[in-house]
Structure formats: structure tokens, C-alpha cells
Protein backbone atom coordinates (compact mmCIF):
# COMPACT_ATOMS: atom_id res chain seq x y z
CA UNK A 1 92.81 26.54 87.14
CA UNK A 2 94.49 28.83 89.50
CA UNK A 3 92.36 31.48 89.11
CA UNK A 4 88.99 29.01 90.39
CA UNK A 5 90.84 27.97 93.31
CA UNK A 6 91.59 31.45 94.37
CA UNK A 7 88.13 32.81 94.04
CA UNK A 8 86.61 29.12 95.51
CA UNK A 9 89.02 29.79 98.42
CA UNK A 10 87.70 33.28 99.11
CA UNK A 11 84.34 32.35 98.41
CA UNK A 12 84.74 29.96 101.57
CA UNK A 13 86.44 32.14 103.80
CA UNK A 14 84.52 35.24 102.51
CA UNK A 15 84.12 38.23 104.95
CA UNK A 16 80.89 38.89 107.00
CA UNK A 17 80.70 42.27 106.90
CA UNK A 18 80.75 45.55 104.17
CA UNK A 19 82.90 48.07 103.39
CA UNK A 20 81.62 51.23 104.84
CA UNK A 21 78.43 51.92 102.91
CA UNK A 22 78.23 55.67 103.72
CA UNK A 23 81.58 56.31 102.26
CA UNK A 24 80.09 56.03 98.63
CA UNK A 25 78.15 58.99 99.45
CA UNK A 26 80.48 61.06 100.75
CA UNK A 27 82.94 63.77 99.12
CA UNK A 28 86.45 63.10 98.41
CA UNK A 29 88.82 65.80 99.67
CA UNK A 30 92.44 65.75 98.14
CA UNK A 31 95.52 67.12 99.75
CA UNK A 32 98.82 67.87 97.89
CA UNK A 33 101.84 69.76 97.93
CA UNK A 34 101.33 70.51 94.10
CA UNK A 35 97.81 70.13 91.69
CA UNK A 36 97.25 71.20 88.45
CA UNK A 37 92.97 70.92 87.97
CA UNK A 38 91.19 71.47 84.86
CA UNK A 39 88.06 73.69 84.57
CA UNK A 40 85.39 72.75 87.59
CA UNK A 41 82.80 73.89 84.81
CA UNK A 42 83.97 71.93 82.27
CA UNK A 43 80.75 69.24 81.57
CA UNK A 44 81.38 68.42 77.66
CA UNK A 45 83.72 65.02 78.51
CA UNK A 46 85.75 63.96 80.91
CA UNK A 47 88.29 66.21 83.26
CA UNK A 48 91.54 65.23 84.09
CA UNK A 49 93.22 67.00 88.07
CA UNK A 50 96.52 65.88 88.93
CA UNK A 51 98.14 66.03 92.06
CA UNK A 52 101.26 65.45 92.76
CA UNK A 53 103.74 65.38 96.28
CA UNK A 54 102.55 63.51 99.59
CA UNK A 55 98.93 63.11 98.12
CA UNK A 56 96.19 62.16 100.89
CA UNK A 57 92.74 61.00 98.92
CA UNK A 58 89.65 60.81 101.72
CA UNK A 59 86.14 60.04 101.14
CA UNK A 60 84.23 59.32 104.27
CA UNK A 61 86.54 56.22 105.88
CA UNK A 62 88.14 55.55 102.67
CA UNK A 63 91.58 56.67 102.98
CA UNK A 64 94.66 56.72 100.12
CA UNK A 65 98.47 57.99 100.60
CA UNK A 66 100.04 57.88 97.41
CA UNK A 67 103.02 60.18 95.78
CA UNK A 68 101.04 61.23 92.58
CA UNK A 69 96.98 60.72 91.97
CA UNK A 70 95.81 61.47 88.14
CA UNK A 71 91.63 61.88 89.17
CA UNK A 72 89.80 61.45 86.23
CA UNK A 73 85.79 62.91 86.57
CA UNK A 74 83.77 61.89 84.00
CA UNK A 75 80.53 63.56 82.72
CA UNK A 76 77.94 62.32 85.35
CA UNK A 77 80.35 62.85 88.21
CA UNK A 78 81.96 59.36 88.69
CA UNK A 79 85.86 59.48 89.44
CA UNK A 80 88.83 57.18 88.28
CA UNK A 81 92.03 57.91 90.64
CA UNK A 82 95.45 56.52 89.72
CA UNK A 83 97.67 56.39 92.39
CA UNK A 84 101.32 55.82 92.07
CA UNK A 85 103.90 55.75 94.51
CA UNK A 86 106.32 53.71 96.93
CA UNK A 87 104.08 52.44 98.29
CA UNK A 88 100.87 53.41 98.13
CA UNK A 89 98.67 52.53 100.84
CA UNK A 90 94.68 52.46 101.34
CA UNK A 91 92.71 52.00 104.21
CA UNK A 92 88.98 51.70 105.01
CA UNK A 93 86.35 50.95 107.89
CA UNK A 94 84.12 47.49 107.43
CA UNK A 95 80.68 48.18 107.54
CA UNK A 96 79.24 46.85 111.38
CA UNK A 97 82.39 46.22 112.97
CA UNK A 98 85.18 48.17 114.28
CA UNK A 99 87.98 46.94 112.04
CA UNK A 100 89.42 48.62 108.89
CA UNK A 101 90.77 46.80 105.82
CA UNK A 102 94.29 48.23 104.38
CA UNK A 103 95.76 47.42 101.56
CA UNK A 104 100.07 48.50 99.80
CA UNK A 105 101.10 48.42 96.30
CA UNK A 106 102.95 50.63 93.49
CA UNK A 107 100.00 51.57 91.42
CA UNK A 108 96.46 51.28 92.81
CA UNK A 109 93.43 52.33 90.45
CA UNK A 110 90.21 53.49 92.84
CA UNK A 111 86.88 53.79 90.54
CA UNK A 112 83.93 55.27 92.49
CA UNK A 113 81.55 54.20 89.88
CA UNK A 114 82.08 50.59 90.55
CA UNK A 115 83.46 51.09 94.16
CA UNK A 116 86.46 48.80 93.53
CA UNK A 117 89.83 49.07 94.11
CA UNK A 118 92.67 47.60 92.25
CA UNK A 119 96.44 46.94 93.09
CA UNK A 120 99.22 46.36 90.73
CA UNK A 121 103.12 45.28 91.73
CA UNK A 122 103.65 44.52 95.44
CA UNK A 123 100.12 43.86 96.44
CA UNK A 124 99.05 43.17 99.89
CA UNK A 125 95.93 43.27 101.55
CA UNK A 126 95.48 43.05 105.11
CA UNK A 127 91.82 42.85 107.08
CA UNK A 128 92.37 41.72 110.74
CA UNK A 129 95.70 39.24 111.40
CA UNK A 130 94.09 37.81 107.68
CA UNK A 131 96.64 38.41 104.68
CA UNK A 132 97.03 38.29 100.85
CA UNK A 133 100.09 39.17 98.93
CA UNK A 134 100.30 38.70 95.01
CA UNK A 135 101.41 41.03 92.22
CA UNK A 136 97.89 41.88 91.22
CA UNK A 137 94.90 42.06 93.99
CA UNK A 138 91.43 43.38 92.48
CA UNK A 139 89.09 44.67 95.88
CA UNK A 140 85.12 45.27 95.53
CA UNK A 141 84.79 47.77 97.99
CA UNK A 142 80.95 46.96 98.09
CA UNK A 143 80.71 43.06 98.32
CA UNK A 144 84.78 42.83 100.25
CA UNK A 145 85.12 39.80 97.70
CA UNK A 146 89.02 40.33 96.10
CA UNK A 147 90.75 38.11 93.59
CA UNK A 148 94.69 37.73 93.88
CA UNK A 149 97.00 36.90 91.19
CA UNK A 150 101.11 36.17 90.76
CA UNK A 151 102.92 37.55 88.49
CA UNK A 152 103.57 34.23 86.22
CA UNK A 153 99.82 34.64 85.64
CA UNK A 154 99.93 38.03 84.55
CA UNK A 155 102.94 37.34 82.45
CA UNK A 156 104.93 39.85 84.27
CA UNK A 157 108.33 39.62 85.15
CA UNK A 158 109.34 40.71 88.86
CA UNK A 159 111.95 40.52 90.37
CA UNK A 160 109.68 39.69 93.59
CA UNK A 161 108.27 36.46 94.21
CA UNK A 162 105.70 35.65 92.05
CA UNK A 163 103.16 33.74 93.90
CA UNK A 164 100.07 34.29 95.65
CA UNK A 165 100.96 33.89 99.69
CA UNK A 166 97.57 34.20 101.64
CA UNK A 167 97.65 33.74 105.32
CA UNK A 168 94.38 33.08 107.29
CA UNK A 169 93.89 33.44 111.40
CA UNK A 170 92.47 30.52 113.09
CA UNK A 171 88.98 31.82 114.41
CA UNK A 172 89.11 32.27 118.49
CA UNK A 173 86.35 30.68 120.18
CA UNK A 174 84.52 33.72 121.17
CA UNK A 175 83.94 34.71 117.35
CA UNK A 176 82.92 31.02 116.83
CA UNK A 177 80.89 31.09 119.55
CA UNK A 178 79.22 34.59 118.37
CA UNK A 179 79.14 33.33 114.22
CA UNK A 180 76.66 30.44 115.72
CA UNK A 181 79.41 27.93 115.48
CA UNK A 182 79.62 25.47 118.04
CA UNK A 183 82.21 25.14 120.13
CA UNK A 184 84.47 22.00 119.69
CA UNK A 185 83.96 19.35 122.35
């Protein structure tokens, strides 16, 4: 039952506007004070870099600050980072609008196949003044829709709180005003 009212209450107050599309085409450039890679011309499965020490991931706007990244490329290309760390921290430009949506955790999972973003112990998400904390916060990069979960409903014990705290900005009347809203009388 919790998990329909969270997605109903983003699916109400879901975001206009994209992730930055032309991120997804871009490359991703790594930076690290240590990396161990496995052979660039290895095509038979999947190849496994790790980086390790003040790790910066970029592709495009996409941006991830983590202590350790395991980057998993598969055969055709797509990546699967793990990023560990305390905290990790992502940020990224909206599609259309100059704002960027951020995001903190301990772990955060980035798969550029599915351009989706996933954040485990500690999760908050930020876009604007708008908020989400929960122990679990799963982010499609492509659509912006995220779902949010507590610990209790993950089974997990914390010893943070373990409920989903979401806190949502009042609209100012100019972006009412500009959404095709009326103004109130």
C-alpha cells in the first residue's frame, strides 16, 4: 500500500521536464587517484575497471563523486558503475531548463543501458527547493519519475530513520502563471 501512494504521489507532482537527453550520447571520462582496467580489447564477455580514491564519473552533464566506482562494460558497450563512498553524490542538468537534479547516498548503482540511477542507505534527492529522503530512491534518468522507499520496507535495519520524508515547494505565481495555471483570485 505504501509503495502505490508513493508512486500516485509522484505521478501527481511529476516533473515537466527531462534529464539531459544529450548526455546518453556522450562519453564518460573517469578520474582517479588509483585504477586497475582490464583489456580495452577484450570483446568475449563482460570487462570489469575499478577505480578507486576521489573518483569523478562525467558523461556530458551527468556528474558522480564517489570514493570507489567498479564500471562494469558489457559486450555491446553498455556500462554498470557501482559507486561507493561517504557520500556519494550525483548531479545532472534537466532537459529545457536551467536547473540540475542532485542526488547523496552510500552506494549508488548508474546503468547506462537503462539510464537509471539507483541509491541505497542515506538517500536523498534534491531537484529545485523539492526533496526526497528514504533509504532506497530508484531515479529514471530518462522519464525523471523516482520511487522512494524506508527502510522497514526493505527490511533493513538502520540506525537512521526509516521513513520516507518528501518535502514539496509551493509553486510561485510566476511558474503558475507560465504552467497555464490561473492565478488564484
Amino acid at each position: 500500500m505504501k509503495y502505490f501512494f508513493i508512486i500516485c504521489f509522484f505521478s501527481i507532482f511529476s516533473f515537466n521536464a527531462l534529464a539531459e537527453r544529450a548526455d546518453r550520447d556522450k562519453p564518460i571520462h573517469l578520474e582517479a587517484d588509483r585504477a586497475t582496467v582490464e583489456d580495452i580489447n577484450r570483446k568475449d564477455s563482460t570487462r570489469v575497471s575499478i577505480f578507486t580514491g576521489n573518483v569523478i564519473l562525467t558523461q556530458g552533464t551527468l556528474r558522480i563523486h564517489a570514493d570507489k566506482v567498479i564500471m562494469k562494460e558489457d559486450i555491446n558497450g553498455f556500462r554498470f558503475a557501482t559507486a561507493t563512498g561517504n557520500l556519494v553524490s550525483f548531479r545532472q542538468k534537466r532537459d529545457g531548463v536551467d536547473e540540475y537534479i542532485e542526488g547523496w547516498s552510500k552506494r549508488a548503482e548508474y546503468d547506462s543501458k537503462t539510464n537509471k540511477i539507483e541509491l541505497f542507505r542515506q538517500a536523498r534527492l534534491k531537484r529545485g527547493q523539492d526533496e526526497v529522503n528514504g533509504d532506497y530512491i530508484s531515479y529514471n534518468m530518462n522519464s525523471e519519475f523516482f520511487q522512494v522507499i524506508g527502510s522497514n520496507e526493505r527490511g533493513v535495519e538502520t540506525d537512521t530513520d526509516n521513513r520516507v520524508r518528501i518535502i514539496i515547494q509551493p509553486k510561485t505565481l510566476s511558474e503558475e502563471t507560465e504552467s497555464g495555471t490561473p492565478p488564484p483570485e
